[in-house]
C-alpha atoms as a PDB file:
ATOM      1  CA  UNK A   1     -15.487  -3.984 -23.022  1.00  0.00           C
ATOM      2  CA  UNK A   2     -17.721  -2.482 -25.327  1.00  0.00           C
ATOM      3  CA  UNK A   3     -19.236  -3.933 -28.617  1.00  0.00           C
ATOM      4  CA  UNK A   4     -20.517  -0.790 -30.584  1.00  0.00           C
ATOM      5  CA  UNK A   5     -18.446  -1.065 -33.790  1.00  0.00           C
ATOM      6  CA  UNK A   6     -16.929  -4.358 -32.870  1.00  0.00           C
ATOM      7  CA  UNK A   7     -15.061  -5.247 -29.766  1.00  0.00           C
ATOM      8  CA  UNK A   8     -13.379  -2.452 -27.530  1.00  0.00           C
ATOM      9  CA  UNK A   9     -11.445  -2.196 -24.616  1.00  0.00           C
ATOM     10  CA  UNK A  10     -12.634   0.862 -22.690  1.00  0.00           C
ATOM     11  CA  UNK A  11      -9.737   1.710 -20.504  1.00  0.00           C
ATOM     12  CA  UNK A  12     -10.468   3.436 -16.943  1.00  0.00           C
ATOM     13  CA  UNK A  13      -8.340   6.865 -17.796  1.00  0.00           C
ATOM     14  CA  UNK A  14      -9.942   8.008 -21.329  1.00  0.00           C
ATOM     15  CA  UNK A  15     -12.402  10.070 -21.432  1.00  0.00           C
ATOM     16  CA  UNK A  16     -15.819   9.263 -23.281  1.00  0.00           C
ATOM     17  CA  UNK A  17     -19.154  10.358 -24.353  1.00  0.00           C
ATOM     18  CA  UNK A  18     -23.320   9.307 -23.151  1.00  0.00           C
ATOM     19  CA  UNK A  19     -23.071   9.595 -27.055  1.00  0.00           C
ATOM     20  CA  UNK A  20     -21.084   6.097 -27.312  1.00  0.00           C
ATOM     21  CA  UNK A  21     -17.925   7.772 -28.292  1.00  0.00           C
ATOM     22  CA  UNK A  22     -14.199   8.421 -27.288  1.00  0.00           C
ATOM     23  CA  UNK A  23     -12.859  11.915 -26.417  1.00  0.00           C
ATOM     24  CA  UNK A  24      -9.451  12.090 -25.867  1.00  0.00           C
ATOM     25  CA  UNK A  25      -7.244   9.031 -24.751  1.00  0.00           C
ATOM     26  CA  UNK A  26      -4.743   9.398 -22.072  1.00  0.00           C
ATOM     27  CA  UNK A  27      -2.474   9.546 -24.423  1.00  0.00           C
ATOM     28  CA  UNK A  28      -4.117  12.412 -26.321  1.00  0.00           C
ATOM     29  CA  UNK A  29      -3.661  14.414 -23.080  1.00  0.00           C
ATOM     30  CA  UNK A  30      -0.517  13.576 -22.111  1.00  0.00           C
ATOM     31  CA  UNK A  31       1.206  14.107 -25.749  1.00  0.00           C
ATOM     32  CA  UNK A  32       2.599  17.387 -25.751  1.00  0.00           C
ATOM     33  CA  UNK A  33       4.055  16.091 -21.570  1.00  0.00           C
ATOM     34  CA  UNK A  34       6.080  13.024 -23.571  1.00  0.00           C
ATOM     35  CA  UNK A  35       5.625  10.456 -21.140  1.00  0.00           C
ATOM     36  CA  UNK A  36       8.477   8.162 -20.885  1.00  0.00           C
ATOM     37  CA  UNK A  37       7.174   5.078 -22.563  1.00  0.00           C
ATOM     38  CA  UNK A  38       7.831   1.804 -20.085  1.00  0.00           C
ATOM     39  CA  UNK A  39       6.968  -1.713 -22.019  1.00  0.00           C
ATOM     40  CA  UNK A  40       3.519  -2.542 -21.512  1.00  0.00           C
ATOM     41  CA  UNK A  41       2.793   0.586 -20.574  1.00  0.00           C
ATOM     42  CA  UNK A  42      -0.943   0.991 -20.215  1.00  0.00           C
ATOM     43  CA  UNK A  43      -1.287   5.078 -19.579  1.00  0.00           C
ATOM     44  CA  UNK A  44      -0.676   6.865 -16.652  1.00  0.00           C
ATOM     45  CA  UNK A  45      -4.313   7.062 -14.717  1.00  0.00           C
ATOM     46  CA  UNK A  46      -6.775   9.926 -14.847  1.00  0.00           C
ATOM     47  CA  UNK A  47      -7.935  11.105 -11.748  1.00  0.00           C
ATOM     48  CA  UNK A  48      -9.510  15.250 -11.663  1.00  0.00           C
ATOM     49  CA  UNK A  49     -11.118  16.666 -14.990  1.00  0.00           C
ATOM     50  CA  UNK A  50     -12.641  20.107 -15.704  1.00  0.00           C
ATOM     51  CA  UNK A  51     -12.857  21.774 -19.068  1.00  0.00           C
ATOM     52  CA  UNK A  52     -11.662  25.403 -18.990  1.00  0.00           C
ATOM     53  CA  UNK A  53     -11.705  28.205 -21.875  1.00  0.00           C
ATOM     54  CA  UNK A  54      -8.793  30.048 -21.525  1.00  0.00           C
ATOM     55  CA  UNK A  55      -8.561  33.781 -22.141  1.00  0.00           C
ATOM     56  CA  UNK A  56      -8.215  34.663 -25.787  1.00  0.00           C
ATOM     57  CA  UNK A  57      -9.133  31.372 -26.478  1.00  0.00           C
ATOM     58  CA  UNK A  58     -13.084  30.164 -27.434  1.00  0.00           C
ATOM     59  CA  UNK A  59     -12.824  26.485 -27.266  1.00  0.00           C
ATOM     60  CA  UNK A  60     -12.524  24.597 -24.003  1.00  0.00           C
ATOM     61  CA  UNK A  61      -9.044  23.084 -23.078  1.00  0.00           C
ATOM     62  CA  UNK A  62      -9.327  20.114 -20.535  1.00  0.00           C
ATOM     63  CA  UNK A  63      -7.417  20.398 -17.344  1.00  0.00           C
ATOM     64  CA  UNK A  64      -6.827  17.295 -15.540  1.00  0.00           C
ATOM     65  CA  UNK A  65      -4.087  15.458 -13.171  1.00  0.00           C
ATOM     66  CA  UNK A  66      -3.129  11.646 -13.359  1.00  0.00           C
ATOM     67  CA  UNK A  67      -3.521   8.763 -11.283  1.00  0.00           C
ATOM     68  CA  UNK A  68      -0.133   7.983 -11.636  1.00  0.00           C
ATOM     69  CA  UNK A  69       3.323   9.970 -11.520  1.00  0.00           C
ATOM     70  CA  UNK A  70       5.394   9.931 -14.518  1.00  0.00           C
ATOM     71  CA  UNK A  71       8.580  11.634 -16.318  1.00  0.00           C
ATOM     72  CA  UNK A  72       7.819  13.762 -18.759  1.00  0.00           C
ATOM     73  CA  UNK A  73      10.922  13.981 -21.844  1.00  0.00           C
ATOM     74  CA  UNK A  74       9.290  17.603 -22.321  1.00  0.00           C
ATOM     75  CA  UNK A  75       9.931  18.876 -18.844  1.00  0.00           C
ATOM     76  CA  UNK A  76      12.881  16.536 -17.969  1.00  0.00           C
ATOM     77  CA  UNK A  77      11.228  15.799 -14.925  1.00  0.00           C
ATOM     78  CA  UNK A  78       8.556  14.175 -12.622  1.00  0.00           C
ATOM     79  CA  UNK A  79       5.411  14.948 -13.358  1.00  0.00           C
ATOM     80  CA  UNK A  80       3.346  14.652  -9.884  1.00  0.00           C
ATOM     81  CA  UNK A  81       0.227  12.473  -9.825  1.00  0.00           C
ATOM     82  CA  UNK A  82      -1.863  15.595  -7.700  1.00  0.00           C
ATOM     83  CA  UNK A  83      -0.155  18.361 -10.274  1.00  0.00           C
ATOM     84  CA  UNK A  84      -2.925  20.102 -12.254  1.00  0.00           C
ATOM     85  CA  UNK A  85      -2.028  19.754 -15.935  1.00  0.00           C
ATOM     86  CA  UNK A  86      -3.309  21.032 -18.963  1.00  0.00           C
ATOM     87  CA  UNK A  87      -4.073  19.067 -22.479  1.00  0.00           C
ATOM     88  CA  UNK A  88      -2.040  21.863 -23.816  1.00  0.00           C
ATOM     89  CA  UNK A  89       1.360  20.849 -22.333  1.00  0.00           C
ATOM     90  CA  UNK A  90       1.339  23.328 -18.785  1.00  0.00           C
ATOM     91  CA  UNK A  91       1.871  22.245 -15.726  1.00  0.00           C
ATOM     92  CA  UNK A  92      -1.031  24.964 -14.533  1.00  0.00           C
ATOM     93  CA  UNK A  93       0.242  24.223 -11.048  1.00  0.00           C
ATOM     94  CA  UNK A  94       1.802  21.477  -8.635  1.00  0.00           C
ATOM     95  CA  UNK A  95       0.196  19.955  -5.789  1.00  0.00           C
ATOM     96  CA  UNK A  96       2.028  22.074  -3.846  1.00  0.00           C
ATOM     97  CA  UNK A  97       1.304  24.913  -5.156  1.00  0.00           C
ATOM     98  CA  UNK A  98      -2.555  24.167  -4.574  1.00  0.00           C
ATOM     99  CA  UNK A  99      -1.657  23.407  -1.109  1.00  0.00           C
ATOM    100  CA  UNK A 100       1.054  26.208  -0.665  1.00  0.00           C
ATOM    101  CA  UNK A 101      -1.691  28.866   1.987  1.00  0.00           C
ATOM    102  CA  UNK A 102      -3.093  25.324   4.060  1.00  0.00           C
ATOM    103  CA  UNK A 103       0.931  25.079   5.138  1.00  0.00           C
ATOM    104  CA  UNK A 104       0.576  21.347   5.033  1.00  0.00           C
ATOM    105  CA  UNK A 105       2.613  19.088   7.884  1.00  0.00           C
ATOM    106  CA  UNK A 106       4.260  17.360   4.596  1.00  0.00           C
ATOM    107  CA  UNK A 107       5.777  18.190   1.063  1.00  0.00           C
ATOM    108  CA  UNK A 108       4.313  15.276  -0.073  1.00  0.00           C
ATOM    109  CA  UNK A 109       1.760  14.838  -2.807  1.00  0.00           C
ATOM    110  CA  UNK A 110      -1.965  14.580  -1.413  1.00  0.00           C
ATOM    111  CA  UNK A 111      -3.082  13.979  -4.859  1.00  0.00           C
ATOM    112  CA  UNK A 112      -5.925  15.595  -6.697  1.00  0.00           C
ATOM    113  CA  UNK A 113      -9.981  14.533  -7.144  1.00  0.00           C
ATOM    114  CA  UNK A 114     -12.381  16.659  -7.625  1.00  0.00           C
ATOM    115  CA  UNK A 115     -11.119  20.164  -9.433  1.00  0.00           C
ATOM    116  CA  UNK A 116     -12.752  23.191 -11.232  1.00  0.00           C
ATOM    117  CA  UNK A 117     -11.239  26.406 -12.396  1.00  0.00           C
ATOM    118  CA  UNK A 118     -13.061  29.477 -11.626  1.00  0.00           C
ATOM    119  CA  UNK A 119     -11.956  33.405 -13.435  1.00  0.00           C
ATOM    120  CA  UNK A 120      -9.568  31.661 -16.011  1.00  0.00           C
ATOM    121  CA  UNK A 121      -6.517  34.127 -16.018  1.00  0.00           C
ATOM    122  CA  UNK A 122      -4.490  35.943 -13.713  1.00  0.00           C
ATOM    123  CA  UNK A 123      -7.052  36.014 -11.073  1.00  0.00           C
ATOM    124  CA  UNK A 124      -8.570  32.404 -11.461  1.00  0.00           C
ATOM    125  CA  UNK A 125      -9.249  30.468  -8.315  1.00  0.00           C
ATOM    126  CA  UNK A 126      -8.951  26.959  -8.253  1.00  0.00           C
ATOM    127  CA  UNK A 127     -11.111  24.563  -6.327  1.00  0.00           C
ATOM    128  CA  UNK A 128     -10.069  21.395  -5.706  1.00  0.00           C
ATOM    129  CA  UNK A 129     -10.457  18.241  -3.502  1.00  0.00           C
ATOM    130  CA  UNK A 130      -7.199  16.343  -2.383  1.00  0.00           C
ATOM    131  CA  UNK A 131      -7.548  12.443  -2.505  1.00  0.00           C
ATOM    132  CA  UNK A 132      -6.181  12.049   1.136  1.00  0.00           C
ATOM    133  CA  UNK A 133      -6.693  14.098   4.392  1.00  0.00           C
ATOM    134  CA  UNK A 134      -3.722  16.272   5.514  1.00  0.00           C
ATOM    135  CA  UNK A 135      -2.867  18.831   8.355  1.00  0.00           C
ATOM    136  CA  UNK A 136      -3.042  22.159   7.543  1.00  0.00           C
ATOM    137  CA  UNK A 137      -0.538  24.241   9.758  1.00  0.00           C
ATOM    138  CA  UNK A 138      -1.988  27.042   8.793  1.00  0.00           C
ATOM    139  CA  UNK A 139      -5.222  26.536   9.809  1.00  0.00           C
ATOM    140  CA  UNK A 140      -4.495  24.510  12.943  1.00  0.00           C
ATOM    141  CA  UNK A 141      -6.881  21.179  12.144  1.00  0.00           C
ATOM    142  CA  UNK A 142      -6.825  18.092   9.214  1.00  0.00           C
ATOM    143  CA  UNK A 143      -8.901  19.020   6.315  1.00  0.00           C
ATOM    144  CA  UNK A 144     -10.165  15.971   4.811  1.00  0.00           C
ATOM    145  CA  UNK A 145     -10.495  14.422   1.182  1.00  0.00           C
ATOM    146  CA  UNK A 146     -14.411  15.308   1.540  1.00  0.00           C
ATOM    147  CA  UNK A 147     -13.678  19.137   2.022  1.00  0.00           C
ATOM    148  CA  UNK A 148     -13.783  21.608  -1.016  1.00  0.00           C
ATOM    149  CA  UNK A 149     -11.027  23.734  -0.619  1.00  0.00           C
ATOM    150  CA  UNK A 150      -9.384  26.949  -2.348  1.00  0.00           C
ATOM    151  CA  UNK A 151      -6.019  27.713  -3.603  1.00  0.00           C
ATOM    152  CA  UNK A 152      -6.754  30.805  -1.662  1.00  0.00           C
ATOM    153  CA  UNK A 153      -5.961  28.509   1.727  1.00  0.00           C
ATOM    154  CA  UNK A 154      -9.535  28.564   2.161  1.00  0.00           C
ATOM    155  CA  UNK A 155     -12.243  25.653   3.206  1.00  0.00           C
ATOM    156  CA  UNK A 156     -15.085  26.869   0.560  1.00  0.00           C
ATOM    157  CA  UNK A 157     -16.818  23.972   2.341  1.00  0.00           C
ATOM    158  CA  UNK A 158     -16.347  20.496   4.537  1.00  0.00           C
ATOM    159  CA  UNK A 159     -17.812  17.385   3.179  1.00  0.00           C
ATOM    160  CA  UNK A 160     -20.778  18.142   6.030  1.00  0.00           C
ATOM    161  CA  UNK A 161     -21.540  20.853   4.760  1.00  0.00           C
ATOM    162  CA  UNK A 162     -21.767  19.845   1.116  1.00  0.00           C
ATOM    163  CA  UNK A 163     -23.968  16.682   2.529  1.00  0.00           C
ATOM    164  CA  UNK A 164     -25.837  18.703   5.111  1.00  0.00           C
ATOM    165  CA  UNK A 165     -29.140  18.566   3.160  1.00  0.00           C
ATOM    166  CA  UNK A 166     -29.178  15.193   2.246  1.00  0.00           C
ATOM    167  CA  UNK A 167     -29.246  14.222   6.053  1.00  0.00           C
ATOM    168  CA  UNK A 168     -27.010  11.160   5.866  1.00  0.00           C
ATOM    169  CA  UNK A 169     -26.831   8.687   8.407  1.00  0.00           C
ATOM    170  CA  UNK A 170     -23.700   9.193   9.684  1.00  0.00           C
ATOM    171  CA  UNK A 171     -23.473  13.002   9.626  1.00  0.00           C
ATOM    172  CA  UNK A 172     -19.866  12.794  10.706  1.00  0.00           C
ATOM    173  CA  UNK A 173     -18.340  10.255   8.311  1.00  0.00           C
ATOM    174  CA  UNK A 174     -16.078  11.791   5.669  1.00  0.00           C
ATOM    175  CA  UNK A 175     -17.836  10.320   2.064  1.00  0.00           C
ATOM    176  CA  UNK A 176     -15.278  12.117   0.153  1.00  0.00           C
ATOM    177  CA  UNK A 177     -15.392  14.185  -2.928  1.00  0.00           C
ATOM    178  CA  UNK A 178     -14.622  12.846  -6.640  1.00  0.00           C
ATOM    179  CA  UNK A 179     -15.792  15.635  -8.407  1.00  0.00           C
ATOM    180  CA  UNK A 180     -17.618  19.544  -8.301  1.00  0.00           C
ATOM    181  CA  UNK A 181     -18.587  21.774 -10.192  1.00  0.00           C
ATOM    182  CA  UNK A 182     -19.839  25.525  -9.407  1.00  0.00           C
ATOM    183  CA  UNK A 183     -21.989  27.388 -11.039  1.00  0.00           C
ATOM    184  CA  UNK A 184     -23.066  31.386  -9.992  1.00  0.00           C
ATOM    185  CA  UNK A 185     -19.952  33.034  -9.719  1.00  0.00           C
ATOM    186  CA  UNK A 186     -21.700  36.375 -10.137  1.00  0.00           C
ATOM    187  CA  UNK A 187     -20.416  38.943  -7.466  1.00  0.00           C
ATOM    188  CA  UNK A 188     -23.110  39.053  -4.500  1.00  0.00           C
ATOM    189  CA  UNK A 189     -24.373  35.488  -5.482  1.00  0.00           C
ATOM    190  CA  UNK A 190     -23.975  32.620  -3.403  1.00  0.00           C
ATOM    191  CA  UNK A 191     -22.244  29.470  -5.571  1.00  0.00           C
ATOM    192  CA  UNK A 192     -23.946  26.425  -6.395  1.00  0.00           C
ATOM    193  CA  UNK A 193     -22.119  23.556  -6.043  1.00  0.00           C
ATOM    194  CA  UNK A 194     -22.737  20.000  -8.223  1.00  0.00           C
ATOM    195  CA  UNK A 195     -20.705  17.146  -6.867  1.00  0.00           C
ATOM    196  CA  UNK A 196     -20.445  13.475  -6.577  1.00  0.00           C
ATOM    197  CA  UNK A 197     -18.804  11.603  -3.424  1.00  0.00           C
ATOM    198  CA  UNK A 198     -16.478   8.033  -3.515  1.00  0.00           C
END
C-alpha cells in the first residue's frame, strides 16, 4: 500500500518509478493482447522486463512476459506465461522458440526471468534466463534457472560463473537469475553483465 496522494494499492505486476510514480499497469501492456477478462480478475503477473528501441523507432518499447498464461481475443489463442511479448501487441517470440537450439527433453513452457535484447532487428540476440532448470538435448547436460543463456543455443554463462567473484559460500548452489542486463556489445569487447539473483 502506498500513501503518496492518498491510499494505493501497489499491485506486484505494474511497473513503477524510484520517482514515486506508476509506469505502465499490466493492463497497459497487455491492451493491444485483449486478455480475456475472468471476474475478479486481478492481471495476469509480470515476470521478465527489458526496454528495447526498435529499429526506425527512437523511443523505447518494453518487452516483457507474464507470470501467468492467458487467452488473448487478439490472437485467438494462449498466450504462454515464458513467451516474450511486446507492449506493442507482438508475440516477439515463444518460449519455444527461445529454447528451440538447447533441444529441450520437453515442449513445455520453462518460463521466462531475467531477459535483455541485444542488436534489435533481424540479427538481435536474445538473452534470457528460464525460471526452471531443463535438459538440453542438444547440449547433453541440465542448464539451470541460474545460467544466462542465448537464443543462439548458447550458455553465455552458468550462474557460477556470473557469481564467481563474489566467492559465495556454496560455490555450487544454483542462486538463480531474476534479471541482467549487458552492457559493451562493441565487436572485440568482452560484455559486462548487471544482474540480480532470487
Amino acid at each position: 500500500i502506498s500513501l503518496k496522494n492518498g491510499i494505493n494499492f501497489m499491485a506486484p505486476d505494474n511497473i513503477y518509478s524510484v520517482s514515486g510514480t506508476r509506469a505502465p499497469t499490466n493492463g497497459d501492456l497487455l491492451k493491444e493482447f485483449a486478455p480475456r477478462r475472468w471476474f475478479m480478475s486481478f492481471g495476469h503477473g509480470l515476470d521478465a522486463l527489458t526496454m528495447v528501441t526498435e529499429p526506425g523507432t527512437t523511443r523505447p518499447v518494453a518487452y516483457f512476459s507474464t507470470g501467468r498464461t492467458f487467452f488473448s481475443n487478439t490472437y485467438n489463442g494462449k498466450i504462454g506465461e515464458g513467451d516474450l511479448l511486446s507492449r506493442n501487441g507482438n508475440v516477439v517470440a515463444t518460449n519455444q522458440n527461445l529454447l528451440a537450439e538447447f533441444s529441450p527433453d520437453s515442449t513445455q513452457s520453462y518460463g521466462l526471468d531475467a531477459v535483455d535484447v541485444l542488436n534489435p532487428g533481424a540479427s538481435q540476440q536474445i538473452w534470457f534466463s528460464t525460471r526452471s532448470d531443463f535438459y538440453s538435448s542438444e547440449l547433453g547436460k541440465t542448464v539451470t534457472s541460474g545460467d544466462l543463456l542465448s537464443n543462439s543455443g548458447q550458455i553465455i554463462a552458468t550462474n557460477a560463473d556470473l557469481l564467481a567473484a563474489f566467492s559465495p559460500s556454496k560455490p555450487n548452489a544454483d542462486y538463480g537469475l531474476v534479471a541482467a542486463h549487458v552492457f559493451n556489445m562493441e565487436e572485440g569487447e568482452s560484455p559486462v553483465v548487471w544482474f540480480s539473483t532470487n
